[in-house]
PDB file of N, CA and C in Angstrom:
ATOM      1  N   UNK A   1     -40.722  34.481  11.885  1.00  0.00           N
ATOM      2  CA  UNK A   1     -39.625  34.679  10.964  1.00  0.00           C
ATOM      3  C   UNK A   1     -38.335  34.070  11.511  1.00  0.00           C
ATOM      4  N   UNK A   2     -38.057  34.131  12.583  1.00  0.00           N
ATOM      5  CA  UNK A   2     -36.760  33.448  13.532  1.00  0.00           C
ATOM      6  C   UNK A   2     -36.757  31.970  13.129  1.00  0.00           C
ATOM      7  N   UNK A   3     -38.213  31.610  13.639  1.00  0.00           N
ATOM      8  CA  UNK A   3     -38.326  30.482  13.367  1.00  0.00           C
ATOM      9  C   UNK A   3     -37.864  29.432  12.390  1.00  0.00           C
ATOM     10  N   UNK A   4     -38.214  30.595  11.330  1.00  0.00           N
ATOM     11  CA  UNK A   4     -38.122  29.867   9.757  1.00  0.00           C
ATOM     12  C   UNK A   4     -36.678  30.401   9.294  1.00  0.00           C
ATOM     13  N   UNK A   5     -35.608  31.130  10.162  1.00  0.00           N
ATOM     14  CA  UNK A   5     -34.351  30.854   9.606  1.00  0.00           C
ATOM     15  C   UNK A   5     -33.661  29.511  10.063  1.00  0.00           C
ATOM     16  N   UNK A   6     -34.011  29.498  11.739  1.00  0.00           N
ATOM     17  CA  UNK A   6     -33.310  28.800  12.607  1.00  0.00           C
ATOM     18  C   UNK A   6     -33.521  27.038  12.165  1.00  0.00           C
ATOM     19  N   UNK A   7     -34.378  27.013  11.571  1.00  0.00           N
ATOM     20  CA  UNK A   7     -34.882  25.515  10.492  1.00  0.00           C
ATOM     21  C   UNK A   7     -34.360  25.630   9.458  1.00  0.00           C
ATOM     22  N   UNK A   8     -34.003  26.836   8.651  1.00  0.00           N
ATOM     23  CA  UNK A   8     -33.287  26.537   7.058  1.00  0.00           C
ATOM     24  C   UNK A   8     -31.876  26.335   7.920  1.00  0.00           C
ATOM     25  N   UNK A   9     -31.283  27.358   8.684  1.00  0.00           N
ATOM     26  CA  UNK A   9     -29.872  26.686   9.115  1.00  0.00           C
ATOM     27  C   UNK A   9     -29.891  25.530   9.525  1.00  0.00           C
ATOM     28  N   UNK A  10     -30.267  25.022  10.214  1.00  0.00           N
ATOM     29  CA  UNK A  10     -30.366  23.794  10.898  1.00  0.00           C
ATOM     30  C   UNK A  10     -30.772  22.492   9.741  1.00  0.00           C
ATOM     31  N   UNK A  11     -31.405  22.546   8.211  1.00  0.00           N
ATOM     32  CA  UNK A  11     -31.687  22.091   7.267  1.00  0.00           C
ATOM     33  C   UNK A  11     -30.374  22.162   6.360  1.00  0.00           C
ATOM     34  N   UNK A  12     -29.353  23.385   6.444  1.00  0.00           N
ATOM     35  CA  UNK A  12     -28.519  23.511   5.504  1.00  0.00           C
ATOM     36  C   UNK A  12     -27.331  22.981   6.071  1.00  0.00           C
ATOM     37  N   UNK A  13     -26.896  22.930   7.571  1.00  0.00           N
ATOM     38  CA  UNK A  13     -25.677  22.144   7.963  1.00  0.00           C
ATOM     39  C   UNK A  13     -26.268  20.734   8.207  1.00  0.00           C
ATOM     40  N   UNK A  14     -27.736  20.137   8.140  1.00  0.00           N
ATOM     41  CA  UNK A  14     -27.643  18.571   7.950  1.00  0.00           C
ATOM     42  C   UNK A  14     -27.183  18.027   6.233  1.00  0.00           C
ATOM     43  N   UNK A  15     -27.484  18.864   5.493  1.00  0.00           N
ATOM     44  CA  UNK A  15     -26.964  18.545   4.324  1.00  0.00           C
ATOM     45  C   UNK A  15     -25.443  18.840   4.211  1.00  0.00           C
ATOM     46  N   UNK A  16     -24.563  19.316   4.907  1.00  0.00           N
ATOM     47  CA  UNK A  16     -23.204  19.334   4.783  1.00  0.00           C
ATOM     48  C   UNK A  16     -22.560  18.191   5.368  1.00  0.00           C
ATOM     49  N   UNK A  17     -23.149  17.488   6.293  1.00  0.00           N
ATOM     50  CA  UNK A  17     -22.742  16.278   6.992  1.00  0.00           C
ATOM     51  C   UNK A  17     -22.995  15.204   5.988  1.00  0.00           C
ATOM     52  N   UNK A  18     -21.464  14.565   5.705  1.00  0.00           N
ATOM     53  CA  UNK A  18     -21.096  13.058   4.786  1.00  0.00           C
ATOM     54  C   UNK A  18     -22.124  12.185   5.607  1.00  0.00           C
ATOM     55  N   UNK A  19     -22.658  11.232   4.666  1.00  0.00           N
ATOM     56  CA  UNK A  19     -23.611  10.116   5.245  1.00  0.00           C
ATOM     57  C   UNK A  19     -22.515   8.963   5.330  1.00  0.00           C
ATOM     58  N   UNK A  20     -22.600   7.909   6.611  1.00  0.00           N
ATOM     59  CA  UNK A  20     -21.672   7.237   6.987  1.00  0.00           C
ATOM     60  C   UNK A  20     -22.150   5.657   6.356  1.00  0.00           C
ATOM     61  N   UNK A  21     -21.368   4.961   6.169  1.00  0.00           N
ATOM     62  CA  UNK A  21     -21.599   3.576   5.531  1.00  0.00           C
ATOM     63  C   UNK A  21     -22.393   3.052   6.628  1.00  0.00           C
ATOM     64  N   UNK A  22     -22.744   1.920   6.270  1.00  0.00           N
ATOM     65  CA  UNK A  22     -23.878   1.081   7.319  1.00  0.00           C
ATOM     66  C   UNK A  22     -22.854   0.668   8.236  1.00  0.00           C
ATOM     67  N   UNK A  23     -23.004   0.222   9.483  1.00  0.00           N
ATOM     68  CA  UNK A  23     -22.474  -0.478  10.881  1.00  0.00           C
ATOM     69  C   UNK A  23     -21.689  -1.279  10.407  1.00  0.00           C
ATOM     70  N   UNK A  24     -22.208  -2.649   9.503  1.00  0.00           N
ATOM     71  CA  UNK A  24     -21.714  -3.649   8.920  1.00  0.00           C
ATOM     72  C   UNK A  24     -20.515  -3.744   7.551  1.00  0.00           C
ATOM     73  N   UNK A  25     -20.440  -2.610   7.247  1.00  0.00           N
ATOM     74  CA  UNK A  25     -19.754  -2.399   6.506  1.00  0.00           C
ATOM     75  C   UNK A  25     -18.518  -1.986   7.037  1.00  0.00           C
ATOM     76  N   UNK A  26     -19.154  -0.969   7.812  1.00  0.00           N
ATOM     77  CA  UNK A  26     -17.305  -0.260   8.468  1.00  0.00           C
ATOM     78  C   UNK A  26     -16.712  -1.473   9.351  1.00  0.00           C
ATOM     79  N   UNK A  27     -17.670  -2.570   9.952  1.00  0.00           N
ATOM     80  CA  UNK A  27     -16.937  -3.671  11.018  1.00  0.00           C
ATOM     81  C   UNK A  27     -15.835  -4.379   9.349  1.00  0.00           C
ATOM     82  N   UNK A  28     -16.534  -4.486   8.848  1.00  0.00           N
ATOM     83  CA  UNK A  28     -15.604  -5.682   7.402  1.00  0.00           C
ATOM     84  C   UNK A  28     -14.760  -5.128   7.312  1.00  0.00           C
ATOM     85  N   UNK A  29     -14.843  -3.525   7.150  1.00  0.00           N
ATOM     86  CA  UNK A  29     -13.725  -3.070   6.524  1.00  0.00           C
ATOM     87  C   UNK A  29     -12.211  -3.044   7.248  1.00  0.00           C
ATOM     88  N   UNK A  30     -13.067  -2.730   8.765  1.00  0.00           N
ATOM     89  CA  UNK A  30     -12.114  -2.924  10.093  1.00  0.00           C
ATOM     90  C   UNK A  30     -11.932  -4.292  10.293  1.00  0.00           C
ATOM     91  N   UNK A  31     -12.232  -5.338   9.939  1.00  0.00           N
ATOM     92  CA  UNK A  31     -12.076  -6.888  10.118  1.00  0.00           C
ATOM     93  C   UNK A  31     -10.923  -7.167   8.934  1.00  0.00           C
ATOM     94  N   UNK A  32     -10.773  -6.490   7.542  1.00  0.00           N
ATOM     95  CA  UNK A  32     -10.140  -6.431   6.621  1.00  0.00           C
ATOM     96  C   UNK A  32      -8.564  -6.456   7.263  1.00  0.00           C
ATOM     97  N   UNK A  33      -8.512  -5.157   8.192  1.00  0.00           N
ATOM     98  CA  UNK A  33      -7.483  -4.825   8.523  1.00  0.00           C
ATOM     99  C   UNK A  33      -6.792  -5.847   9.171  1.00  0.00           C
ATOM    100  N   UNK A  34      -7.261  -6.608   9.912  1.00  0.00           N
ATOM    101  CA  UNK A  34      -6.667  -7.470  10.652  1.00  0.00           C
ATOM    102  C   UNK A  34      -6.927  -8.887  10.488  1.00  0.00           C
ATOM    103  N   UNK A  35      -6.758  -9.214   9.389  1.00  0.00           N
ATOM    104  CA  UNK A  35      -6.722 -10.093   8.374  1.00  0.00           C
ATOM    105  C   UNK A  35      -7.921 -11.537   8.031  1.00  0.00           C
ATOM    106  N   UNK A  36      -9.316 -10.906   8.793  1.00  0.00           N
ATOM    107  CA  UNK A  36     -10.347 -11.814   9.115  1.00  0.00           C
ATOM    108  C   UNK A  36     -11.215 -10.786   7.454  1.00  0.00           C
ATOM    109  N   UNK A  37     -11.479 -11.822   6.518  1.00  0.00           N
ATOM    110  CA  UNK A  37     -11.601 -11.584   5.484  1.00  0.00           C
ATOM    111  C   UNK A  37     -13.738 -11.877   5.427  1.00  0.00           C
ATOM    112  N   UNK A  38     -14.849 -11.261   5.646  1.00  0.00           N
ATOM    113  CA  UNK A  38     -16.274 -11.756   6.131  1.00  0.00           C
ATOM    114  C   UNK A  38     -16.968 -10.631   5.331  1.00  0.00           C
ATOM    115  N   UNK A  39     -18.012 -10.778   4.752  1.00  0.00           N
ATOM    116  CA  UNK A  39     -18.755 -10.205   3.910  1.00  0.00           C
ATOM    117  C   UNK A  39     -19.696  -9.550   4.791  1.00  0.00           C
ATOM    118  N   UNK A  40     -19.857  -8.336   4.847  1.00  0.00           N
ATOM    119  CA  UNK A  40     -21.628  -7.655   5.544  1.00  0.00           C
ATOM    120  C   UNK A  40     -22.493  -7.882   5.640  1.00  0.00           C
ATOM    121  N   UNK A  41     -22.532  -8.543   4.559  1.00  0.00           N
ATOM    122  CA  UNK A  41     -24.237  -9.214   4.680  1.00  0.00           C
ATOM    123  C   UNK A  41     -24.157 -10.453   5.009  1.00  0.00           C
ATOM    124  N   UNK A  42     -22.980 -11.010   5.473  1.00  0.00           N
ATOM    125  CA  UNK A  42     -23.232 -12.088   6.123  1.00  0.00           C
ATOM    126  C   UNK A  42     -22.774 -12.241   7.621  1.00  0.00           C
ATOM    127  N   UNK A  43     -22.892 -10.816   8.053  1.00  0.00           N
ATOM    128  CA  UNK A  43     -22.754 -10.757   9.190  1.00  0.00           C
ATOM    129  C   UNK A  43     -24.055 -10.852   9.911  1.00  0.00           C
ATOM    130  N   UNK A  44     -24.331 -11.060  11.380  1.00  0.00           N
ATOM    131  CA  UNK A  44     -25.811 -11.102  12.390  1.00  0.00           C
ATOM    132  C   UNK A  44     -25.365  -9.667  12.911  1.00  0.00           C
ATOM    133  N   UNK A  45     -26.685  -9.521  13.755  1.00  0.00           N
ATOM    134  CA  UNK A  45     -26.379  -8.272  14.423  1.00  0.00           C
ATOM    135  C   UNK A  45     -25.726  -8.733  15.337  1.00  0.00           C
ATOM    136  N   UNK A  46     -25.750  -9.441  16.190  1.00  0.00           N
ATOM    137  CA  UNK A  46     -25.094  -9.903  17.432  1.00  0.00           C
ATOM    138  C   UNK A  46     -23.093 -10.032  16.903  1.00  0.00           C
ATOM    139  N   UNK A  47     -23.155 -10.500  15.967  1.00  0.00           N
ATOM    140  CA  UNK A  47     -21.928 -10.298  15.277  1.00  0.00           C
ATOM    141  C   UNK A  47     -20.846  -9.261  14.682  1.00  0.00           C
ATOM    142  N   UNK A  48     -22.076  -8.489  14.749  1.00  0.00           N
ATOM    143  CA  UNK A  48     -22.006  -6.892  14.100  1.00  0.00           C
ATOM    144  C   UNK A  48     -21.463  -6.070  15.264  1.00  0.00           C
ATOM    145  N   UNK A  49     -22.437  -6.414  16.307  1.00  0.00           N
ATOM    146  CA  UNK A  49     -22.188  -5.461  18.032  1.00  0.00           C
ATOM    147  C   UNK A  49     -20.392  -6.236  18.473  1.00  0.00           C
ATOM    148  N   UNK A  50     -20.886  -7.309  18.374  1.00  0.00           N
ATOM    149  CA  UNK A  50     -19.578  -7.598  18.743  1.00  0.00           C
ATOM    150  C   UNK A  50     -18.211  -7.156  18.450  1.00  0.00           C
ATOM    151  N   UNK A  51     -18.504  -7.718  17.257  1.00  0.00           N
ATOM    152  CA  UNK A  51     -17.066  -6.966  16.616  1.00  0.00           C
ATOM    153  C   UNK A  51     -16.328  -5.751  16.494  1.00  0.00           C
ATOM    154  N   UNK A  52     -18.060  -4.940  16.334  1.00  0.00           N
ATOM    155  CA  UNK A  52     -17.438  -3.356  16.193  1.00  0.00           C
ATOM    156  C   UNK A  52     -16.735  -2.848  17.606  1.00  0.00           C
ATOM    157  N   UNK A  53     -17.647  -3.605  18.990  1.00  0.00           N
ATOM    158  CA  UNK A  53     -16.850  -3.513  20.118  1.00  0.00           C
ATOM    159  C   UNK A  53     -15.274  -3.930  20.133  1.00  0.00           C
ATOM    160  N   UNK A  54     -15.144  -4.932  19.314  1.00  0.00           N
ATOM    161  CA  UNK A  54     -13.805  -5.610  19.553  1.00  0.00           C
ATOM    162  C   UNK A  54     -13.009  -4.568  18.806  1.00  0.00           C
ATOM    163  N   UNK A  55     -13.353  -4.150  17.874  1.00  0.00           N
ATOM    164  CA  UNK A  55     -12.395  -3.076  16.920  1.00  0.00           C
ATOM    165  C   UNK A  55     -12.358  -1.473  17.390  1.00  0.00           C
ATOM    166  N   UNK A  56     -13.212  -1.316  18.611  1.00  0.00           N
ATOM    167  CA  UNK A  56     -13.356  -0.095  19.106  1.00  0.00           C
ATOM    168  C   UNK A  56     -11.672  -0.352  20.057  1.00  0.00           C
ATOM    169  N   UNK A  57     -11.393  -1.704  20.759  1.00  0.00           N
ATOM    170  CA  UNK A  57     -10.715  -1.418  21.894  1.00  0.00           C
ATOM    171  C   UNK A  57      -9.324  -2.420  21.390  1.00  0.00           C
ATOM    172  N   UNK A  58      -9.004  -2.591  19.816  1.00  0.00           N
ATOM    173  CA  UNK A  58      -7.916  -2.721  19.462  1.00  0.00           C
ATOM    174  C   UNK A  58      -6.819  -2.606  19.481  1.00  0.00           C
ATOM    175  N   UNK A  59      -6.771  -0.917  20.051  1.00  0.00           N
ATOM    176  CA  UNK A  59      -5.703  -0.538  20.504  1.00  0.00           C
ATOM    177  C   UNK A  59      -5.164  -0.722  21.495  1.00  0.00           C
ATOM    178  N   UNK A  60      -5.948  -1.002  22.616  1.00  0.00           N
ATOM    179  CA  UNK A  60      -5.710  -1.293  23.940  1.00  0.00           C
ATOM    180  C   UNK A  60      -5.299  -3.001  23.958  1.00  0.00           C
ATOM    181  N   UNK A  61      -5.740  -3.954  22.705  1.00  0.00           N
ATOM    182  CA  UNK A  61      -5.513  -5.713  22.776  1.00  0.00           C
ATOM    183  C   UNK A  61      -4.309  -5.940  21.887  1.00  0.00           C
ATOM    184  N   UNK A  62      -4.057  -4.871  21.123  1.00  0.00           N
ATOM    185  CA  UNK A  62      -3.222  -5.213  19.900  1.00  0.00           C
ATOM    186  C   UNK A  62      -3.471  -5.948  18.677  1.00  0.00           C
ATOM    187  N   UNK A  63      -2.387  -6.194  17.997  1.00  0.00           N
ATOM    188  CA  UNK A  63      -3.066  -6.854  16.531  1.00  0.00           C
ATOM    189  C   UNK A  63      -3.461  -8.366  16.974  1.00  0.00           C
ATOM    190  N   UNK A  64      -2.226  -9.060  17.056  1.00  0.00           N
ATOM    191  CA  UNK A  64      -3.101 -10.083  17.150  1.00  0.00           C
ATOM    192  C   UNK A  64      -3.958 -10.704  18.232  1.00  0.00           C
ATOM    193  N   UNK A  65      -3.888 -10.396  19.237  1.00  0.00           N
ATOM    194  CA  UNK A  65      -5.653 -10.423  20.080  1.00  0.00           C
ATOM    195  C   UNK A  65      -6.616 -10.167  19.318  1.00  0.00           C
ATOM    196  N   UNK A  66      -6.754  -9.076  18.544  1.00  0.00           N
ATOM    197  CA  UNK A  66      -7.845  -8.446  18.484  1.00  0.00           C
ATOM    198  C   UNK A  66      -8.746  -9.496  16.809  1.00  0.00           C
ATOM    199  N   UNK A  67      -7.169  -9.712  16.173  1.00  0.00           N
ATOM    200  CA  UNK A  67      -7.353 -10.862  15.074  1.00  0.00           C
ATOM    201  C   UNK A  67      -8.112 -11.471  15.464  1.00  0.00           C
ATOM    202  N   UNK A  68      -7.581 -12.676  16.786  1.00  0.00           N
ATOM    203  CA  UNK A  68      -7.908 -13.559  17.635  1.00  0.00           C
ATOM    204  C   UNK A  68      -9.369 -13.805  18.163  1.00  0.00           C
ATOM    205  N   UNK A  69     -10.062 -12.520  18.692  1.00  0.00           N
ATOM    206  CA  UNK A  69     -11.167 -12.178  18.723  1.00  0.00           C
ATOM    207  C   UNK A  69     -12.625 -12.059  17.905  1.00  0.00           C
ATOM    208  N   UNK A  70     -12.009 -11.336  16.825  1.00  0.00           N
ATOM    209  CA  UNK A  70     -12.532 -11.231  15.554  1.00  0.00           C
ATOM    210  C   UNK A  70     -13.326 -12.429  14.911  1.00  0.00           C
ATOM    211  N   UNK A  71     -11.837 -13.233  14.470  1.00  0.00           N
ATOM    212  CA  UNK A  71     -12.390 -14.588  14.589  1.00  0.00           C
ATOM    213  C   UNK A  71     -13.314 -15.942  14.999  1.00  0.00           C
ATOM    214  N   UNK A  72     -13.068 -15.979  16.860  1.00  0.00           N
ATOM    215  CA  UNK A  72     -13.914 -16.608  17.476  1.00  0.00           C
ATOM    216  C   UNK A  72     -15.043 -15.708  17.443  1.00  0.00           C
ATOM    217  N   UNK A  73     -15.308 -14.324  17.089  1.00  0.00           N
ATOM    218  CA  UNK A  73     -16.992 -14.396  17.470  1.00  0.00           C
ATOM    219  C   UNK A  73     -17.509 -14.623  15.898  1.00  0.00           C
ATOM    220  N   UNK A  74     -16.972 -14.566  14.804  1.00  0.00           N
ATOM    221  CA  UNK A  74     -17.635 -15.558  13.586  1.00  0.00           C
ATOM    222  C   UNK A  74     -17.592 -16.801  13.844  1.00  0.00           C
ATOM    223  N   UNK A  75     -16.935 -17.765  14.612  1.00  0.00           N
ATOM    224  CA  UNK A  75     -16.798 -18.856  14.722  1.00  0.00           C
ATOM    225  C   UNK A  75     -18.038 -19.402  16.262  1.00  0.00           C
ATOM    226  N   UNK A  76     -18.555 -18.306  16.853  1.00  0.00           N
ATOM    227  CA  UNK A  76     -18.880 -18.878  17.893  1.00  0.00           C
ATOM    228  C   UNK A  76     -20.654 -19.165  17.609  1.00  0.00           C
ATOM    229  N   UNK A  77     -21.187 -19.827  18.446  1.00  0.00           N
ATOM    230  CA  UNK A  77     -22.621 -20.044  17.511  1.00  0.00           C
ATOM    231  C   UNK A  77     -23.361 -19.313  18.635  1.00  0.00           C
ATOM    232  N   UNK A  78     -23.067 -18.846  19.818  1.00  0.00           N
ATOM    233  CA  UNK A  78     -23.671 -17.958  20.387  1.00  0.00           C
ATOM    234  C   UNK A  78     -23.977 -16.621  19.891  1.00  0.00           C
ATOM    235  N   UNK A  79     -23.549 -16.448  19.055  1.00  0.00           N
ATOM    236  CA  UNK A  79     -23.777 -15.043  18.286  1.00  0.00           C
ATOM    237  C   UNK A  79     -24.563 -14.750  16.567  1.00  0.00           C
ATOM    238  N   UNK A  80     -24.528 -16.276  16.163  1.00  0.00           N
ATOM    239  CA  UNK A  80     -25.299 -16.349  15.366  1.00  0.00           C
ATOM    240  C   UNK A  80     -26.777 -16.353  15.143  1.00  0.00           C
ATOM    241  N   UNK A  81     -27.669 -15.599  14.163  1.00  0.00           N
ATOM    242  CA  UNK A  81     -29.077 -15.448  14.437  1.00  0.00           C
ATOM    243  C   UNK A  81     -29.698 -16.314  14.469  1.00  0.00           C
TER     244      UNK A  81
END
């Protein structure tokens, strides 16, 4: 009987948790911001890792570094699939 509460709770706060947009989506949206304009689905994964790294440590490069960044790894062909 424990059992079978400790699974409906554990069933009823995963359904209270918002489902988050895909990886690739939140990087665009964060690429938006800083004025590098790139569609999701035409992002690579390698492009995807990258960036979201670059937009994790923005704060620490500032705006335009991080622009700067943004940029060269769409532009770089090492990162393309």
């Amino acid at each position: 009987m424990r059992m079978v509460f400790i699974l409906g709770v554990a069933l009823s706060l995963s359904a209270c948790v918002p489902a988050q947009p895909p990886l690739e989506e939140r990087v665009a949206v964060g690429a938006r911001h800083y004025g590098v304009d790139v569609a999701p689905e035409d992002l690579t994964f390698d492009q995807t890792a990258a960036m979201s790294l670059t937009l994790d440590q923005a704060r620490k490069m500032g705006y335009l570094d991080t622009r700067r960044r943004l940029r060269a790894i769409l532009r770089n062909p090492d990162f393309a699939d």
